[in-house]
Protein backbone atom coordinates (compact mmCIF):
# COMPACT_ATOMS: atom_id res chain seq x y z
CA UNK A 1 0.00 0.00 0.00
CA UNK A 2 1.76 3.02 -1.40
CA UNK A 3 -0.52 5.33 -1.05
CA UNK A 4 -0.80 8.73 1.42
CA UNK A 5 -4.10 9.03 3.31
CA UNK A 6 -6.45 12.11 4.62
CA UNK A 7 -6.94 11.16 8.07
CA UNK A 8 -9.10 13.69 10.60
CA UNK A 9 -7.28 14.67 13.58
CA UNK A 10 -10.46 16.08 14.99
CA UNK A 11 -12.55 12.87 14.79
CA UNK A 12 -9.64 11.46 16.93
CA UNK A 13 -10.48 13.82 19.27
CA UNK A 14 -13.58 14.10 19.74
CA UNK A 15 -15.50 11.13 17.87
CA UNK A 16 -16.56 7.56 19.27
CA UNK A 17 -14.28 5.03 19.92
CA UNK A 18 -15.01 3.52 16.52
CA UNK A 19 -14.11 6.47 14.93
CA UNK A 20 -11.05 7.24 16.84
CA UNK A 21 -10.09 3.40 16.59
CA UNK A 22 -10.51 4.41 12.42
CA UNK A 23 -8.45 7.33 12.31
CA UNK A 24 -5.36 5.28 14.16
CA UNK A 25 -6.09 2.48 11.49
CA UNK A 26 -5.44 5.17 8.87
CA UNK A 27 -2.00 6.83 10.15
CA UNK A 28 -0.24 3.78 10.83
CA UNK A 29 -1.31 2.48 7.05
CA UNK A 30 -0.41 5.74 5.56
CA UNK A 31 2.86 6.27 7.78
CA UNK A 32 4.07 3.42 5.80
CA UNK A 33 5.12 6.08 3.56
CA UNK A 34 6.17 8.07 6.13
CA UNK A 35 3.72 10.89 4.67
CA UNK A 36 0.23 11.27 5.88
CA UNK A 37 -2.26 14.52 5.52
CA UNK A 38 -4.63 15.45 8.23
CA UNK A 39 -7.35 17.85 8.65
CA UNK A 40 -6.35 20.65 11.08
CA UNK A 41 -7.98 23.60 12.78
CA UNK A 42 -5.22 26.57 12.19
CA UNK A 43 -5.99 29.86 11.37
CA UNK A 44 -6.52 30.96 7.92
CA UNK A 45 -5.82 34.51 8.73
CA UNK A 46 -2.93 33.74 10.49
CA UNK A 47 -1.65 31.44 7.89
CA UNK A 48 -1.73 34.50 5.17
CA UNK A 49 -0.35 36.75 7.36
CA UNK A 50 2.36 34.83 8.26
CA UNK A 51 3.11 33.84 4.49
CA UNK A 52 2.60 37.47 3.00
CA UNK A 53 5.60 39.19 5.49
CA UNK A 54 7.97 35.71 4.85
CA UNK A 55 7.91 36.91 0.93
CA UNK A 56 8.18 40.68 2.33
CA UNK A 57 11.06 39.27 3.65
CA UNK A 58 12.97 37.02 1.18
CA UNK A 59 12.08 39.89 -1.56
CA UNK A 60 14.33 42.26 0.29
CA UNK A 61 18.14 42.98 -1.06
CA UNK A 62 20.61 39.92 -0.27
CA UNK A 63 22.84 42.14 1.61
CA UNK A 64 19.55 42.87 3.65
CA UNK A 65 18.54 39.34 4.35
CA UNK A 66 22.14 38.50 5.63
CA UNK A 67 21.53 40.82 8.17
CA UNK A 68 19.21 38.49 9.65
CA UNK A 69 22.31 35.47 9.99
CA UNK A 70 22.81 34.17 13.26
CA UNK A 71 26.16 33.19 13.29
CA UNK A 72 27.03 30.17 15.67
CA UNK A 73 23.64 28.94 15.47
CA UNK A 74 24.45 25.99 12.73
CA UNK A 75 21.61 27.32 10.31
CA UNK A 76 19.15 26.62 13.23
CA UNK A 77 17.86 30.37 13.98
CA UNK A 78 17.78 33.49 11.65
CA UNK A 79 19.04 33.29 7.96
CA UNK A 80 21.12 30.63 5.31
CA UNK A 81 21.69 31.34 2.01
CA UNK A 82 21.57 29.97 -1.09
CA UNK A 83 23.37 26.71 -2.17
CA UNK A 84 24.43 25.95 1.80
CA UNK A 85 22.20 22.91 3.16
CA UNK A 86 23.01 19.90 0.80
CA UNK A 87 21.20 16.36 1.21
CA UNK A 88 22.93 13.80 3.41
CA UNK A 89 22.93 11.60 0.42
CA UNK A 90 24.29 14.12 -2.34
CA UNK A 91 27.03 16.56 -2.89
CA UNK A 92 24.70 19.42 -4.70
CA UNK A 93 23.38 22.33 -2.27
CA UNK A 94 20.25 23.22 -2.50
CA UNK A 95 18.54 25.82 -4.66
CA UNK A 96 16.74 27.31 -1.67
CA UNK A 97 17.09 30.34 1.45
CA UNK A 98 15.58 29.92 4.40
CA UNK A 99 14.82 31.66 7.59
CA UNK A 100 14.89 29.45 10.84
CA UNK A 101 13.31 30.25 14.48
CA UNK A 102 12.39 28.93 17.28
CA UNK A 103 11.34 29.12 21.49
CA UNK A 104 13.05 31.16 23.57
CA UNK A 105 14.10 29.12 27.12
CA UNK A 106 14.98 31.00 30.51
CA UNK A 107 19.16 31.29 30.64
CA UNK A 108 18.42 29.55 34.69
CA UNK A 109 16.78 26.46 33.16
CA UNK A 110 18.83 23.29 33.23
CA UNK A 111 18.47 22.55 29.34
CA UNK A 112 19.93 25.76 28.50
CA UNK A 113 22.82 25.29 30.75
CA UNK A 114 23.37 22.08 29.76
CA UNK A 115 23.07 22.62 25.80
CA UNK A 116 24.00 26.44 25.65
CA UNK A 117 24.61 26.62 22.13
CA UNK A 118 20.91 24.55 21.93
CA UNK A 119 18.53 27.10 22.32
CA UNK A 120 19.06 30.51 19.85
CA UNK A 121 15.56 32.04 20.62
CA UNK A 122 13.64 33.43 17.96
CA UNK A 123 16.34 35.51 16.27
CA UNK A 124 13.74 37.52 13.95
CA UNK A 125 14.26 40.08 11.15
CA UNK A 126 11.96 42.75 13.15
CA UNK A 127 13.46 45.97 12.08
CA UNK A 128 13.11 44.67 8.57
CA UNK A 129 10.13 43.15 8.43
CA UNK A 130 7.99 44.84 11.48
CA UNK A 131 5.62 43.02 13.42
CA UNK A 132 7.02 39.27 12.03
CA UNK A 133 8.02 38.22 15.36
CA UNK A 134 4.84 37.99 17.15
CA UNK A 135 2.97 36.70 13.65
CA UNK A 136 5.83 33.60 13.45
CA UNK A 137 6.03 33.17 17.13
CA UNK A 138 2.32 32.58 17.09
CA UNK A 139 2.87 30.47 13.86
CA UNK A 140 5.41 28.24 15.66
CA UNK A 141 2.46 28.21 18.84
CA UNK A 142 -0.15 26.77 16.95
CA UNK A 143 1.67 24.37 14.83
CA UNK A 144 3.35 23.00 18.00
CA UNK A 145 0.18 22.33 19.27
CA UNK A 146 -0.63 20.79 16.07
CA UNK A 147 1.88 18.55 16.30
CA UNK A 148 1.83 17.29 19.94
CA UNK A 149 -1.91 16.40 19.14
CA UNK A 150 -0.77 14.56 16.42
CA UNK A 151 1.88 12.40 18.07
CA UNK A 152 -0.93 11.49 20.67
CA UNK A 153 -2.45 9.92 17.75
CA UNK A 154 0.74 8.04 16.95
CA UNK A 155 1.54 7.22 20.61
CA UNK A 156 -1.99 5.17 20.71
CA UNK A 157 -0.72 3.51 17.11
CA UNK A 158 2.52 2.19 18.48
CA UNK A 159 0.66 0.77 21.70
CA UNK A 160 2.05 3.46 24.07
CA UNK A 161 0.14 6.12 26.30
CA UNK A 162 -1.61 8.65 24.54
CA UNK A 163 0.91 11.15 26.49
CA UNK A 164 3.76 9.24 25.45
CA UNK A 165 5.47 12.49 23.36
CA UNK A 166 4.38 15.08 25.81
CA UNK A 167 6.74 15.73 28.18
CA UNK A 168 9.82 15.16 25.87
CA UNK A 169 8.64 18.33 23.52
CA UNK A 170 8.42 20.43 26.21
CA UNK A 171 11.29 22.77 26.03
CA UNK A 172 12.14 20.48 23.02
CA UNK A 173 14.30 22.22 20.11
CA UNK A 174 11.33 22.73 17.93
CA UNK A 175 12.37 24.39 14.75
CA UNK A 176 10.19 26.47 12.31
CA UNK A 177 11.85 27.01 8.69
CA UNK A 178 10.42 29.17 6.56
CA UNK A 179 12.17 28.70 2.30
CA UNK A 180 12.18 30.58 -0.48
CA UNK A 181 13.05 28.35 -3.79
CA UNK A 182 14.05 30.63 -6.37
CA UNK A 183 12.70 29.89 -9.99
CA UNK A 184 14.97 27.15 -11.37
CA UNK A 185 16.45 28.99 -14.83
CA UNK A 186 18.01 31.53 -11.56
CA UNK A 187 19.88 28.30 -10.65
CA UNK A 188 23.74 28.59 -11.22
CA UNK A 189 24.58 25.37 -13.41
CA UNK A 190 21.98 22.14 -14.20
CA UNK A 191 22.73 20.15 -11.38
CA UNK A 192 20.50 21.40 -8.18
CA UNK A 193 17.22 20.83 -7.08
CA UNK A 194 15.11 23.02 -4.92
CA UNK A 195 16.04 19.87 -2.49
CA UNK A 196 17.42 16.99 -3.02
CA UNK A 197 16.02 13.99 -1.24
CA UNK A 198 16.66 13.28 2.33
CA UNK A 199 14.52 12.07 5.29
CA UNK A 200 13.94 14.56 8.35
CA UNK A 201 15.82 14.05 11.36
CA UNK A 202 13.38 15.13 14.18
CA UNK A 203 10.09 13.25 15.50
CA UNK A 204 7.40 15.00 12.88
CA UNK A 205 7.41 17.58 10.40
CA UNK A 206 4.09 19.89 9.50
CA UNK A 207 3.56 21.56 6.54
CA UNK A 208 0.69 23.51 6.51
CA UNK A 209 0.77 25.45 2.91
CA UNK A 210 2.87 26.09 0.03
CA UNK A 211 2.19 27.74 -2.96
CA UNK A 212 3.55 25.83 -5.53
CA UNK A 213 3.62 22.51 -6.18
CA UNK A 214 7.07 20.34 -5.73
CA UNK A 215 6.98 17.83 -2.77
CA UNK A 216 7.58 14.57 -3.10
CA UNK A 217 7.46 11.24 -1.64
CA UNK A 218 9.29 8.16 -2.16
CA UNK A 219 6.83 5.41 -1.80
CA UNK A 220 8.66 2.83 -2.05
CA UNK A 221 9.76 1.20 0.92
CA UNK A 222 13.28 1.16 1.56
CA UNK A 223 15.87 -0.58 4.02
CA UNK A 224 15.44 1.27 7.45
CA UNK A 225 17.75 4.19 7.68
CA UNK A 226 18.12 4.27 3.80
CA UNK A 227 16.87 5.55 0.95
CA UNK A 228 15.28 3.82 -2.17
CA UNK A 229 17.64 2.12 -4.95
CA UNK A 230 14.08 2.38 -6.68
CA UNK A 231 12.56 5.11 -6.06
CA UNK A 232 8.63 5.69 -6.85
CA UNK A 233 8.29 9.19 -6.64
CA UNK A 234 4.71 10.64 -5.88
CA UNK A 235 3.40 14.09 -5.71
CA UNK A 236 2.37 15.04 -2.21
CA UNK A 237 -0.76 17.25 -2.59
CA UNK A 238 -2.92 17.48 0.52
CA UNK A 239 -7.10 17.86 0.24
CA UNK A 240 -7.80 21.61 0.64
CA UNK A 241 -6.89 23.19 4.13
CA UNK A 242 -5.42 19.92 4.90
CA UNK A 243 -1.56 19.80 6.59
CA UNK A 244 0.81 17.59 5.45
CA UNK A 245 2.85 15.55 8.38
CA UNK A 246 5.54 13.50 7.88
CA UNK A 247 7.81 11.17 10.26
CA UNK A 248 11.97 11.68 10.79
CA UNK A 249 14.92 9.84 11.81
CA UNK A 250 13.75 10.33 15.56
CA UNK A 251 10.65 8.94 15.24
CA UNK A 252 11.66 5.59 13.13
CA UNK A 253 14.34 5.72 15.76
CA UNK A 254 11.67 5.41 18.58
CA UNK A 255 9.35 3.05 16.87
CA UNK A 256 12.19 0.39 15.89
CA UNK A 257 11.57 1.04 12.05
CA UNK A 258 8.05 0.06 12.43
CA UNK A 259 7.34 3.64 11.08
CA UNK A 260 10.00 4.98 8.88
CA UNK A 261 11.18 8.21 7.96
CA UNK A 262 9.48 9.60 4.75
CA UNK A 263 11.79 10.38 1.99
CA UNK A 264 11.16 12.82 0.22
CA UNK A 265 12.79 15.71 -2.20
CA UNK A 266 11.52 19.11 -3.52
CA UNK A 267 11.22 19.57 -7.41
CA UNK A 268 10.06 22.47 -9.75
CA UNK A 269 6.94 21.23 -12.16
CA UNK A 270 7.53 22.37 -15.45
CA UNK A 271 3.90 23.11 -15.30
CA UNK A 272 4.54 25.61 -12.65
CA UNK A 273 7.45 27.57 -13.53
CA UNK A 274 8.63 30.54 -11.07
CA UNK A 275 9.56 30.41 -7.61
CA UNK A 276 7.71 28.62 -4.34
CA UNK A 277 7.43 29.52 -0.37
CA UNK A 278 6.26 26.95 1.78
CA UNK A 279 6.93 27.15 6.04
CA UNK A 280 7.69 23.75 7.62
CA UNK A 281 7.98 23.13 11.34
CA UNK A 282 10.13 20.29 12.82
CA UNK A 283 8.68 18.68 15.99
CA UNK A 284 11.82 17.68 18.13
CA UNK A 285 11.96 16.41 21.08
CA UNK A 286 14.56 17.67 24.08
CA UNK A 287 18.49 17.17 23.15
CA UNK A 288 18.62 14.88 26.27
CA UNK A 289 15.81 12.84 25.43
CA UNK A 290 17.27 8.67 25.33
CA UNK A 291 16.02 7.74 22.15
CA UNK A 292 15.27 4.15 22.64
CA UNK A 293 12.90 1.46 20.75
CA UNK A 294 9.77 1.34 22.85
CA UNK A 295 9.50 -2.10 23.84
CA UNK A 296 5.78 -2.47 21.85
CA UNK A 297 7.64 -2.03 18.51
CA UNK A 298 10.09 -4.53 19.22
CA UNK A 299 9.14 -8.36 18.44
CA UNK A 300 10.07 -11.33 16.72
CA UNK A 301 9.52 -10.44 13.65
CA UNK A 302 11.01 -7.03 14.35
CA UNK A 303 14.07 -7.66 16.85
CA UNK A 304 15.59 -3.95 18.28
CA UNK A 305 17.67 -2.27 15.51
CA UNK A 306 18.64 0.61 17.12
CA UNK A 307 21.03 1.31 20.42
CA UNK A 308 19.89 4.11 22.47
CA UNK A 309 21.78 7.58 21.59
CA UNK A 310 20.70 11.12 22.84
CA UNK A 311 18.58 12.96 20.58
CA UNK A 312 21.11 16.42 21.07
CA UNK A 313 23.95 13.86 19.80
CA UNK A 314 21.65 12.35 16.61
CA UNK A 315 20.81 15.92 16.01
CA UNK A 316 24.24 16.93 15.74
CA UNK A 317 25.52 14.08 13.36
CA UNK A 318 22.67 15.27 10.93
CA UNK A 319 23.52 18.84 10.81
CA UNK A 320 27.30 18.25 9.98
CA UNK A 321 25.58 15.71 7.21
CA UNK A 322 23.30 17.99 5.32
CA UNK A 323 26.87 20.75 5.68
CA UNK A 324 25.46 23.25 8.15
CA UNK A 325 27.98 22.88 10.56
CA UNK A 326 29.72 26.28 10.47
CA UNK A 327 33.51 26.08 10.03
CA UNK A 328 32.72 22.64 9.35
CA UNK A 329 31.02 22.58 5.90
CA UNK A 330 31.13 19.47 4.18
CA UNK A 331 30.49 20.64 0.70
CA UNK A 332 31.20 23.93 -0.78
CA UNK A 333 29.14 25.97 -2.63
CA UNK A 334 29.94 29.67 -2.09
CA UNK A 335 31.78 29.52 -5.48
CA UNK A 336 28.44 28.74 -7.04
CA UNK A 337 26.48 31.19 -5.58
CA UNK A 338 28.57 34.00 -6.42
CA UNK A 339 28.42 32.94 -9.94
């Protein structure tokens, strides 16, 4: 089954236990892909909003929009430029910009003394672009809340406690990334992609809107930890006002493989030439979070795969992999976008 499913969040909430019992049935079918669409109950308003002062934003000067870099933050708060992330699994940076925020922790609490180069706050462009920082500080709210629902859904799938994700997001290093992928013919070169493929290394990803199409999903199932040697590659393209979620590294981490990590990749449609915005939100859980298979995923048929490692630790290996590991960068590609 290779397909990606419209599931209702809501009718997990509040329907009968049939219904709820339905909806779980769903996910854990559709998760197979690691992709799964769900109806949601954010904010139109806000949604536009936050969308129309990102473009403000990424239309300004690049000499402007580097103003916004947070150095020492790893590409995890304020701005990256062009051609800087690059897949795990590729050598080619990515045609893309992004700006990256997230919560705020007080300087006494024990995570940010433990992990003080963890937590960057929001690191906004406010003088630029006035008012974004309570519009994508709300954003990163509501989606948060969004996704915490959602992995009470996926807690009952995998035979755990509804609650089972709650404590470990709180004061987790949740990060909201807003991108900007420039109209391909910009691109310096014929080798890059808006993003090449790679899974996600946190717990879930949300993606409520973007304007163009260009996601996709590998739906064919792959070793754990790997991507396809075959890939089937499949449009993702959620029912109106739906949000898209997908699973990461973490998550297949926690569940033993039983749900993998969605691969994925971002392409321009030749039908849809210019450029595309979309705002995605990565659910992690705290850096000192053991992540461990949960004894209910592990069987038989299924023996553990995984040793324990601290999510901080996982989280670090990926960053150096996709090159955003400043004074560390595994691939180059300054030289291309100066070109």
């Amino acid at each position: 089954m290779n397909d990606i499913l419209d599931v209702d969040l809501l009718a997990f909430e509040q329907g009968s236990k049939e219904q709820q019992a339905a909806v779980v049935d769903g996910v854990m079918r559709s998760l197979r892909t690691g992709f799964v669409y769900t109806s949601h109950d954010l904010s139109d308003d806000l949604l536009d909003t936050a969308y129309g002062m990102l473009e403000k934003f990424f239309s300004l000067s690049v000499e402007e929009k580097q103003s916004a870099t947070a150095e020492g933050t790893n590409g995890q708060a304020g701005y990256t430029g062009l051609l800087v992330e690059t897949a795990a699994v590729s050598d080619t940076p990515d045609w893309k910009e992004m700006l990256n925020w997230g919560a705020e922790i007080p300087d006494g609490h024990p995570l940010k003394r433990k992990y003080p180069t963890r937590y960057h706050g929001p690191r906004l462009p406010e003088s630029l672009v006035p008012g974004i920082t309570d519009v994508l500080m709300t954003f990163y709210e509501r989606v948060l809340d969004l996704q915490r629902r959602f992995l009470r859904l996926i807690a009952t799938g995998i035979g755990c406690h509804p609650t089972f994700f709650d404590t470990m997001t709180v004061n987790g290093t949740t990060l909201t990334r807003a991108i900007h992928y420039p109209a391909m013919e910009l691109a310096p070169g014929g080798e890059h992609v808006w993003a090449g493929e790679h899974a996600d290394i946190n717990l879930i990803t949300a993606l409520p809107r973007a304007t163009a199409k260009g996601l996709q999903v590998d739906t064919n199932k792959a070793p754990v930890g790997e991507p396809s040697q075959d890939p089937n590659w499949v449009d993702a393209i959620p029912p109106d006002n739906g949000v898209i979620i997908n699973t990461g590294i973490m998550l297949e981490h926690i569940t033993n493989g039983l749900i993998p990590s969605g691969w994925h990749r971002v392409v321009a449609d030749p039908a849809e030439p210019g450029d595309r915005y979309s705002v995605v939100q990565f659910c992690h859980p705290t850096p000192w979070t053991m992540l461990s298979p949960v004894v209910s995923c592990i069987t038989d048929d299924n023996p553990q795969r995984f040793a324990p490692i601290e999510a901080g630790d996982r989280l670090d290996e990926v960053l150096y992999d996709i090159n955003l590991v400043e004074g560390g960068r595994r691939v180059d590609g300054d030289a291309d976008a100066d070109a």
